[in-house]
Protein backbone atom coordinates (compact mmCIF):
# COMPACT_ATOMS: atom_id res chain seq x y z
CA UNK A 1 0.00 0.00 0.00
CA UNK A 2 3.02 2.54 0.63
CA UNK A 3 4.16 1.78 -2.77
CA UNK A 4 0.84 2.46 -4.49
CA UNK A 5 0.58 5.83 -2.82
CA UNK A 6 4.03 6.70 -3.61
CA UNK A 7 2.02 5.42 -7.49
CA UNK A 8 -0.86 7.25 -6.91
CA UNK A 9 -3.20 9.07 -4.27
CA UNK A 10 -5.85 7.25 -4.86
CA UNK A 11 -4.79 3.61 -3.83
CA UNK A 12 -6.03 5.76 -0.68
CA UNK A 13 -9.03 4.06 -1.70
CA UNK A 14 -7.87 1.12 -1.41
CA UNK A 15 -7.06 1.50 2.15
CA UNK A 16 -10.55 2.06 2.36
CA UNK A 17 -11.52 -1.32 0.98
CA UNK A 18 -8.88 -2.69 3.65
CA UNK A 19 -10.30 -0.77 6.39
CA UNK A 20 -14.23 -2.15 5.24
CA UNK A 21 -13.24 -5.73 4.93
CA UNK A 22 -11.05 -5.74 8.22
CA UNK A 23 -14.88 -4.65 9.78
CA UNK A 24 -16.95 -6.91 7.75
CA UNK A 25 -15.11 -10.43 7.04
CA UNK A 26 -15.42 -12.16 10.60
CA UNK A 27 -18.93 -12.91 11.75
CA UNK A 28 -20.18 -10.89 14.43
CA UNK A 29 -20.71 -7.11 15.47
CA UNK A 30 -16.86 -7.14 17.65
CA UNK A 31 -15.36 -9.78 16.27
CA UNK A 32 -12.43 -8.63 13.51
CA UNK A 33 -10.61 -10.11 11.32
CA UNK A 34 -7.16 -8.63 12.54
CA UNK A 35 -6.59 -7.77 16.27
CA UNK A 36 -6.80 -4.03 16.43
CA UNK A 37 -3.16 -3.90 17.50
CA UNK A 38 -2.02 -5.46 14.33
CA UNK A 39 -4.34 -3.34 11.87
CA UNK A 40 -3.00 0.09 13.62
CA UNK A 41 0.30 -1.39 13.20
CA UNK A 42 -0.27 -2.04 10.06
CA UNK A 43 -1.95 1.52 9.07
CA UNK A 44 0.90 3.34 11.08
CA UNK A 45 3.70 1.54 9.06
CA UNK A 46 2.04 2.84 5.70
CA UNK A 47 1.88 6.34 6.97
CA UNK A 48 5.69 6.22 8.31
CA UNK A 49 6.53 5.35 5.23
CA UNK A 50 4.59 7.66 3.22
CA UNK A 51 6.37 10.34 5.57
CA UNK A 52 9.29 11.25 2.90
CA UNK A 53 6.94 12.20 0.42
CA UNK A 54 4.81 14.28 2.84
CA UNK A 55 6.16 17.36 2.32
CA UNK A 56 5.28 17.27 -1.78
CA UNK A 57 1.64 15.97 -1.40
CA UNK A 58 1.92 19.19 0.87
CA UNK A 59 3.03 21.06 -1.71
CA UNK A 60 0.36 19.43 -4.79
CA UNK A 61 -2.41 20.26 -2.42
CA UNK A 62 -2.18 23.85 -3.05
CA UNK A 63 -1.29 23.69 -6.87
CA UNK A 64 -4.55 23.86 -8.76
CA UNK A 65 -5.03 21.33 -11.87
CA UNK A 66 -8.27 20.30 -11.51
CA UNK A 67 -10.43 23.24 -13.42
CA UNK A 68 -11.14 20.82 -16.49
CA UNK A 69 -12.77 18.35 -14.61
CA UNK A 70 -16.54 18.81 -15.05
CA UNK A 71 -19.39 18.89 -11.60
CA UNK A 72 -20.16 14.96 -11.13
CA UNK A 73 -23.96 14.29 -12.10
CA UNK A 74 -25.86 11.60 -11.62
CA UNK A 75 -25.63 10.41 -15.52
CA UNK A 76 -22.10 10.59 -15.22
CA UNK A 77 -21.84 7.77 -11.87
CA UNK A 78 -25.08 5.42 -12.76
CA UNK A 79 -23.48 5.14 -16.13
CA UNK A 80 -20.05 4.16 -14.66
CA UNK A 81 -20.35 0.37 -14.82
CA UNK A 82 -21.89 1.21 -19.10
CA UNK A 83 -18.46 2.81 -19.75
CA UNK A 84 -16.06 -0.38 -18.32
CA UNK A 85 -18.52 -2.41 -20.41
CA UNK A 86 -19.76 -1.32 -22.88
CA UNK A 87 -17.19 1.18 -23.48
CA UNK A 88 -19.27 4.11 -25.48
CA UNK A 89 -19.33 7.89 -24.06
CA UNK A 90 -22.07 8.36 -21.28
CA UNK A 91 -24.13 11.27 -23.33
CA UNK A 92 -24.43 8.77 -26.56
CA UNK A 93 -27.37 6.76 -24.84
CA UNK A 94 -30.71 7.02 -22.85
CA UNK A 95 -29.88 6.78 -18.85
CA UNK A 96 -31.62 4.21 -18.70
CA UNK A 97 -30.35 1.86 -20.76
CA UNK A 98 -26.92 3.30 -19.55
CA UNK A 99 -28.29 1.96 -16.00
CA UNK A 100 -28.59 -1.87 -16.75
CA UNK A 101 -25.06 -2.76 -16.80
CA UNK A 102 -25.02 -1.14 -13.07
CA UNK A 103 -28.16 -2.96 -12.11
CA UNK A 104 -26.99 -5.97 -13.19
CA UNK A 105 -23.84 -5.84 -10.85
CA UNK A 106 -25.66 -5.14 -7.77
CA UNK A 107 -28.19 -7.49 -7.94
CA UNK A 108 -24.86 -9.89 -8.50
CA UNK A 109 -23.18 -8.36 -5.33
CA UNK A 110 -26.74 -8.55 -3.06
CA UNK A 111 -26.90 -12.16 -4.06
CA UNK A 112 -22.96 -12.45 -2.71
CA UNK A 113 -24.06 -11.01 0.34
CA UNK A 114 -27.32 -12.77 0.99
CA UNK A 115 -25.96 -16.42 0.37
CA UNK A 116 -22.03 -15.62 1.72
CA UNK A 117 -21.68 -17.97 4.81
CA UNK A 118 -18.31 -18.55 4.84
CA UNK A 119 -15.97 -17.86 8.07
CA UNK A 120 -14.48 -14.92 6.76
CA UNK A 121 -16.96 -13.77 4.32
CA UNK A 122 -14.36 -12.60 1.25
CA UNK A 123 -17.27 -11.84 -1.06
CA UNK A 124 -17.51 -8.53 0.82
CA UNK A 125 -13.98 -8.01 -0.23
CA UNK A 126 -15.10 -8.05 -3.79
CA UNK A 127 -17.75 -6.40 -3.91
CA UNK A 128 -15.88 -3.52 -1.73
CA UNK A 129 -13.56 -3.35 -4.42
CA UNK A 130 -15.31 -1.76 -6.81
CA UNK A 131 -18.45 -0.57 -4.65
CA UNK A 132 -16.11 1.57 -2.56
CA UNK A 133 -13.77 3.61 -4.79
CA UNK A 134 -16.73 4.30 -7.06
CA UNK A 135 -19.23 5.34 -4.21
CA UNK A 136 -16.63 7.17 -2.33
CA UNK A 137 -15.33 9.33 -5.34
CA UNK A 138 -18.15 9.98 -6.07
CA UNK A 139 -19.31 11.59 -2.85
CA UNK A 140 -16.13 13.47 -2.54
CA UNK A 141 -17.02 15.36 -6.02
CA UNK A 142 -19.73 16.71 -5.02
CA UNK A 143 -16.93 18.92 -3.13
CA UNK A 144 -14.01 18.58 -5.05
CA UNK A 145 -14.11 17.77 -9.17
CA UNK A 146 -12.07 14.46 -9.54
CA UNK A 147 -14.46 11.98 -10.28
CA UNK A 148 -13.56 10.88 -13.74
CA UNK A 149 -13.51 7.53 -15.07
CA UNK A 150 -10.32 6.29 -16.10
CA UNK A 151 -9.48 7.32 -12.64
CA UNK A 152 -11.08 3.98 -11.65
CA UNK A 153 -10.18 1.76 -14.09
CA UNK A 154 -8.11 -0.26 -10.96
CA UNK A 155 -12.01 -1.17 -9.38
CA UNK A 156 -13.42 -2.07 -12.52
CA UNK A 157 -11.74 -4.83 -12.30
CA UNK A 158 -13.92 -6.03 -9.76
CA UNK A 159 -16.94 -6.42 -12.31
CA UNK A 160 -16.19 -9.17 -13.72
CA UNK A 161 -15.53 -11.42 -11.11
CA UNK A 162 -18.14 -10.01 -9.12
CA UNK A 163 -20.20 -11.57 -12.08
CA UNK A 164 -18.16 -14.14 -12.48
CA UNK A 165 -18.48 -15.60 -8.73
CA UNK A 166 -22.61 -14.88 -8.57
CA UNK A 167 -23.43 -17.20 -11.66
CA UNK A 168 -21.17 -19.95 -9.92
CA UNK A 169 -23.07 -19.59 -6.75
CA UNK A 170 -26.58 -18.64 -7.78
CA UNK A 171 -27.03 -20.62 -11.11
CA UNK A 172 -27.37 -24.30 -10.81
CA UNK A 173 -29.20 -25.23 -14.17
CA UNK A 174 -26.74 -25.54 -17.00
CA UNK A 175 -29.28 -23.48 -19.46
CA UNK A 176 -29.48 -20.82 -17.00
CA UNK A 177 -25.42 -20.57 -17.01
CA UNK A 178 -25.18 -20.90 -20.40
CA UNK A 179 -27.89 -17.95 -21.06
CA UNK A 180 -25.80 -15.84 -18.88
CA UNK A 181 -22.31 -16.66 -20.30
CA UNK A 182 -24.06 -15.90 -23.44
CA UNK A 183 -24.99 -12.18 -22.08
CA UNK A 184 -21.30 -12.00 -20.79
CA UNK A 185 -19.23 -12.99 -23.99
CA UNK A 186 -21.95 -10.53 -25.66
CA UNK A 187 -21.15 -7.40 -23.47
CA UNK A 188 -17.48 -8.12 -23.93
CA UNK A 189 -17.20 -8.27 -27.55
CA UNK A 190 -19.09 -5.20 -27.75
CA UNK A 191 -16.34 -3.43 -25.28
CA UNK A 192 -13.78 -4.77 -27.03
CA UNK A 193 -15.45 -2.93 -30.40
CA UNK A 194 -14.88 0.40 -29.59
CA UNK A 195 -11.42 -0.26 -28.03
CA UNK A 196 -9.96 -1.61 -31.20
CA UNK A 197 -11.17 1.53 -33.12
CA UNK A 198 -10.01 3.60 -30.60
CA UNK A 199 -13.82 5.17 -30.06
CA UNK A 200 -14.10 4.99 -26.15
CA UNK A 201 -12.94 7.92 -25.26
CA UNK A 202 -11.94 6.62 -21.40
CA UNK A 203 -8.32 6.91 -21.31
CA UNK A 204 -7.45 9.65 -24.10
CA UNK A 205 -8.58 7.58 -27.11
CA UNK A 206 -10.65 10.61 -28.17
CA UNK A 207 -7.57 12.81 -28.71
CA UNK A 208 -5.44 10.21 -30.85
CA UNK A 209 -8.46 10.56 -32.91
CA UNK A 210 -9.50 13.95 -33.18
CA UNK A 211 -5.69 14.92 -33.13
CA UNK A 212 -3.60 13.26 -35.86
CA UNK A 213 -0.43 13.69 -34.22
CA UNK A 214 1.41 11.02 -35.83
CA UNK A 215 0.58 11.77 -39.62
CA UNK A 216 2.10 15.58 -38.99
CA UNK A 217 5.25 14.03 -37.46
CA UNK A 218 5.68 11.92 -40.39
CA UNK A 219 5.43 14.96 -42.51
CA UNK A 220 7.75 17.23 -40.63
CA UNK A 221 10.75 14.88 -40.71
CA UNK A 222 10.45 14.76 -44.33
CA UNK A 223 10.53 18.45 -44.79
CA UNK A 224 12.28 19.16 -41.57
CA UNK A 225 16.20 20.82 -42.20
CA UNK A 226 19.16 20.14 -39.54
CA UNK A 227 18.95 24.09 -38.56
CA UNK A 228 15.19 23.91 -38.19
CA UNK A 229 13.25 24.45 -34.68
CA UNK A 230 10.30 23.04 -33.54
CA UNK A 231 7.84 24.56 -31.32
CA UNK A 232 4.71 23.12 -29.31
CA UNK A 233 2.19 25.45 -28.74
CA UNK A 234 1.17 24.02 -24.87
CA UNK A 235 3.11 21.15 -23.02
CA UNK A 236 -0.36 18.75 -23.25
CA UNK A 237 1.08 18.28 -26.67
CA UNK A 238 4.06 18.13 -25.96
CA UNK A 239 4.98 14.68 -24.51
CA UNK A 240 2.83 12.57 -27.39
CA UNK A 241 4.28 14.64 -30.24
CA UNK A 242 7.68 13.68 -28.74
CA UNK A 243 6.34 10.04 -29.13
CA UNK A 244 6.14 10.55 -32.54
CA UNK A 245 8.92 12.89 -33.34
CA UNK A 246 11.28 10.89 -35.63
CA UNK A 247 13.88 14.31 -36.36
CA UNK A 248 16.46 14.07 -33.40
CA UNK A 249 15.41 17.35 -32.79
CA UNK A 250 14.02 17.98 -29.62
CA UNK A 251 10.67 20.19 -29.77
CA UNK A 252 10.14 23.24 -27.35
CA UNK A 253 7.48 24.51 -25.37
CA UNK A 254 5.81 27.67 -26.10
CA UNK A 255 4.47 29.51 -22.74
CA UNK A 256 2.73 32.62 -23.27
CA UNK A 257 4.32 34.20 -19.59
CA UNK A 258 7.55 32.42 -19.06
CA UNK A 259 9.17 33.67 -15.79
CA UNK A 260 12.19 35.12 -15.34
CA UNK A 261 13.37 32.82 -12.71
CA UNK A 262 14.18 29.07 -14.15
CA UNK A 263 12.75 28.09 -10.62
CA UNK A 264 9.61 29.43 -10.88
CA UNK A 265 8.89 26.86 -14.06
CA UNK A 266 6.32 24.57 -13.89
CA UNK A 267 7.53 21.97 -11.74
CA UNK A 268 4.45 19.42 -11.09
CA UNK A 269 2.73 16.62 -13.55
CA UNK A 270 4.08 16.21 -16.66
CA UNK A 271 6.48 19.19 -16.54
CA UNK A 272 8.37 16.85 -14.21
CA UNK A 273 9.64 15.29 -17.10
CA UNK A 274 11.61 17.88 -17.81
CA UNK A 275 15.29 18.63 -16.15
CA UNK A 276 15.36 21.16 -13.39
CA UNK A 277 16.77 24.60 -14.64
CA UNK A 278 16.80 23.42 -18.34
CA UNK A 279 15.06 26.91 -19.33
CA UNK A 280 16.12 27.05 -22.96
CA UNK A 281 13.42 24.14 -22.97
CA UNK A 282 10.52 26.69 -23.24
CA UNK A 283 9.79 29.79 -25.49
CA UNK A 284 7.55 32.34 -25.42
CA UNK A 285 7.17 35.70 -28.19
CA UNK A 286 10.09 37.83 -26.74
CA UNK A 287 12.68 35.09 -26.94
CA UNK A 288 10.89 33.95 -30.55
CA UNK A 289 11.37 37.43 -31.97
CA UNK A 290 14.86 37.55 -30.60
CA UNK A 291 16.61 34.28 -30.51
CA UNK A 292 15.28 31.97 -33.27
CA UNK A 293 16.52 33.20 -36.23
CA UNK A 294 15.55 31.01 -39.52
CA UNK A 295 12.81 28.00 -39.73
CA UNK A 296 10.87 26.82 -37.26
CA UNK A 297 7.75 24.26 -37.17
CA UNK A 298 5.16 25.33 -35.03
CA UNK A 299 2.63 22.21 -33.94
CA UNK A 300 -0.47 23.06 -32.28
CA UNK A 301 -4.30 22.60 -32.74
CA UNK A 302 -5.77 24.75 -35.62
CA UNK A 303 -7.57 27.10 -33.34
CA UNK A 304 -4.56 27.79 -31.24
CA UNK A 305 -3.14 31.61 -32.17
CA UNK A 306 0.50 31.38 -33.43
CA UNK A 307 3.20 34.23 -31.84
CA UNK A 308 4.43 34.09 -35.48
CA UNK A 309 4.20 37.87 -35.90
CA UNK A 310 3.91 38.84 -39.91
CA UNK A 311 5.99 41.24 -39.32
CA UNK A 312 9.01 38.88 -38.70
CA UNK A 313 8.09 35.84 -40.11
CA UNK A 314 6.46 34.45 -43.64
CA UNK A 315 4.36 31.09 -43.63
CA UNK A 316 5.51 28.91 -45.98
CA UNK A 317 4.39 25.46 -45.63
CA UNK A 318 1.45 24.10 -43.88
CA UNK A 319 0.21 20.49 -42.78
CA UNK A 320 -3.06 19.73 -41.66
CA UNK A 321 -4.63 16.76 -40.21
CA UNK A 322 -7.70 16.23 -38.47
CA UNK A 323 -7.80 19.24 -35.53
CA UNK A 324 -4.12 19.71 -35.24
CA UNK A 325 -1.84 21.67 -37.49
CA UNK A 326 2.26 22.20 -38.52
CA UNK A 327 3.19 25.59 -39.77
CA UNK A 328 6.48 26.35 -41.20
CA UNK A 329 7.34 29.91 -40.21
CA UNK A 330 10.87 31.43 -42.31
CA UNK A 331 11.95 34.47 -40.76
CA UNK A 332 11.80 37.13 -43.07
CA UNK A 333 15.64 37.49 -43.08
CA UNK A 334 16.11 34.37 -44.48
CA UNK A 335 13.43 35.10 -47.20
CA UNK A 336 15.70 37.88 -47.96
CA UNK A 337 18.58 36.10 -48.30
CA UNK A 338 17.17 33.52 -50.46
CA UNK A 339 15.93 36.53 -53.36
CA UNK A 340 19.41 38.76 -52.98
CA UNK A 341 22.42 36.48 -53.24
CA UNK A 342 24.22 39.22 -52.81
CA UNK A 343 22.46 40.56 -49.56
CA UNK A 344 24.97 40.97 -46.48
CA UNK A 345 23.25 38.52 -43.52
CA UNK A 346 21.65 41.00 -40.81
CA UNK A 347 23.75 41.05 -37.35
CA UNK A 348 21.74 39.55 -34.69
CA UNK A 349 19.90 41.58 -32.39
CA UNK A 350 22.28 42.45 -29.13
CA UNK A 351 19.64 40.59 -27.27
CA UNK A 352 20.23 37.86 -29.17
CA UNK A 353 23.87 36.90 -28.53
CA UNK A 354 23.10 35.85 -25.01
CA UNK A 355 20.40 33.77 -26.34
CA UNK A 356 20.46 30.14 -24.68
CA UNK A 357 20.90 27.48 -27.39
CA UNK A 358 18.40 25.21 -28.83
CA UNK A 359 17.92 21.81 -26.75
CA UNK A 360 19.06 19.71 -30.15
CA UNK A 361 22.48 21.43 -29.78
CA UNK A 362 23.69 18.58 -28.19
CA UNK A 363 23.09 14.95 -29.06
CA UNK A 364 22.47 14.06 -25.61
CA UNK A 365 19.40 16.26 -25.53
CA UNK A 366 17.86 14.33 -28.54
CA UNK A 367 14.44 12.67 -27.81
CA UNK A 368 14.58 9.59 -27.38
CA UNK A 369 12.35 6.53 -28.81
């Protein structure tokens, strides 16, 4: 348990499922089934060694990150156990058909319950498992926004088996089984559908779709020159485009208000990625108009405003796929060099001879694949 928190806060959950079972799985109001001694042992040795990483969930806690998570509804969590199944969006059907799947389950984990008579009842254990996570979260958006459903992808794998275990205890008659198995393989193949066409939408899916990352990246290294930059207009694209990215030249991120101080840069989520102090790693206009001096790709979605002034720079090649574009920007210098042959090369700006150099200076800074 100390590792999954160290993994991710909400295996926190998961102490909760601990913490339910360790009340529920022996027989009787006071009986438990670890001495309390050895389940506050057990607790306490989690937090002590959760301790060195205290003073950054600290820290998290007062970052915000959480604005594009919408209000939890009521669609949204009775069509919870739909989206592990059936894997469509929750808005594409009625609520109540987006209900059965749910249904279904509990009257499973009720029938667990009712006919559970073992010593240490581990059906409650299962059905916590998924029951749990998904009813807490729930009931902590209605403060906080982080009920979204990838989130609890870990629980949903509780469904199954939960469905599993309550045909091979309830169902005796071998038509009855087989009807059910029938209803089962059924459900699955039609999750499986959307999964393989990359249609679900639950972990992302949506944006390799909607985005055609990988077609621009293609294009760019066949058009792409050894002097050339490359520029991502927010760090969201930044880490899948560098997936992609087949140039050896590693892409920058534009940030509209880049501080002065390299140790007030993002620090937190993905920006962790990125060395400490490495500020030549991000851009924003004034070092654009100053520093980069010839060609550089700029990859963003369509909508996205370039800082490609027209007084500076000249668009001269353009990909397009999907919601996501690459623009070729030439600075206008170069443009000028290319129709005088004879034109002297304008000095840099004085600005621009302390400029930091590009992160593919160096071959160590390369992306890697």
């Amino acid at each position: 348990m100390s590792a999954a928190f160290y993994t991710h806060y909400f295996a926190g959950l998961c102490v909760l499922v601990h913490w339910f079972y360790w009340w529920w799985g022996a027989a009787g109001v006071f009986r438990m089934v670890l001495p309390v001694r050895g389940w506050i042992f057990a607790n306490g040795v989690i937090l002590v060694l959760f301790v060195p990483w205290l003073p950054n969930f600290l820290e998290q806690l007062s970052m915000k990150g959480l604005e594009w998570i919408p209000p939890v509804t009521g669609h949204a969590v009775l069509s919870l156990v739909w989206q592990f199944t059936i894997m469509n969006a929750w808005g594409a059907h009625s609520l109540l058909l987006q209900a059965i799947p749910l249904v279904v389950v509990f009257v499973c984990a009720a029938m667990l319950i009712w006919k559970d008579q073992s010593q240490y009842r581990f059906n409650g254990l299962l059905i916590g498992y998924f029951f749990i996570p998904a009813g807490v979260l729930s009931l902590v958006a209605l403060v906080v926004p982080v009920f979204v459903p990838r989130y609890l992808v870990f629980a949903a794998v509780g469904i199954p088996f939960i469905v599993a275990v309550a045909l091979d205890v309830m169902v005796r008659r071998t038509s009855i089984l087989v009807l059910g198995l029938v209803i089962v393989l059924a459900a699955v193949i039609q999750g499986l559908q959307p999964v393989y066409r990359q249609v679900d939408g639950l972990n992302g899916t949506d944006n390799r779709v909607i985005y055609g990352l990988d077609k621009l990246a293609v294009e760019i290294a066949e058009e792409i020159r050894p002097e050339d930059e490359i520029v991502v207009g927010d760090f969201y694209w930044y880490l899948p485009f560098s997936y992609y990215n087949q140039t050896g030249i590693q892409p920058r991120v534009y940030i509209r208000t880049l501080p002065i101080n390299a140790l007030e840069l993002p620090t937190h989520g993905g920006y962790a990625l990125v060395p400490k102090g490495q500020k030549d790693f991000y851009l924003n206009e004034v070092i654009i108009s100053k520093c980069v001096r010839r060609r550089v790709w700029w990859v963003a979605p369509i909508e996205l405003i370039t800082p490609f002034t027209e007084k500076n720079w000249v668009q001269t090649l353009a990909f397009t796929d999907k919601k996501m574009t690459a623009l070729l920007f030439t600075s206008k210098a170069v443009v000028h060099e290319a129709d005088s042959p004879e034109a002297v090369t304008p000095p840099l700006f004085p600005a621009a001879q302390n400029c930091p150099p590009a992160p593919a200076a160096t071959s160590a800074n390369k992306t890697r694949h």
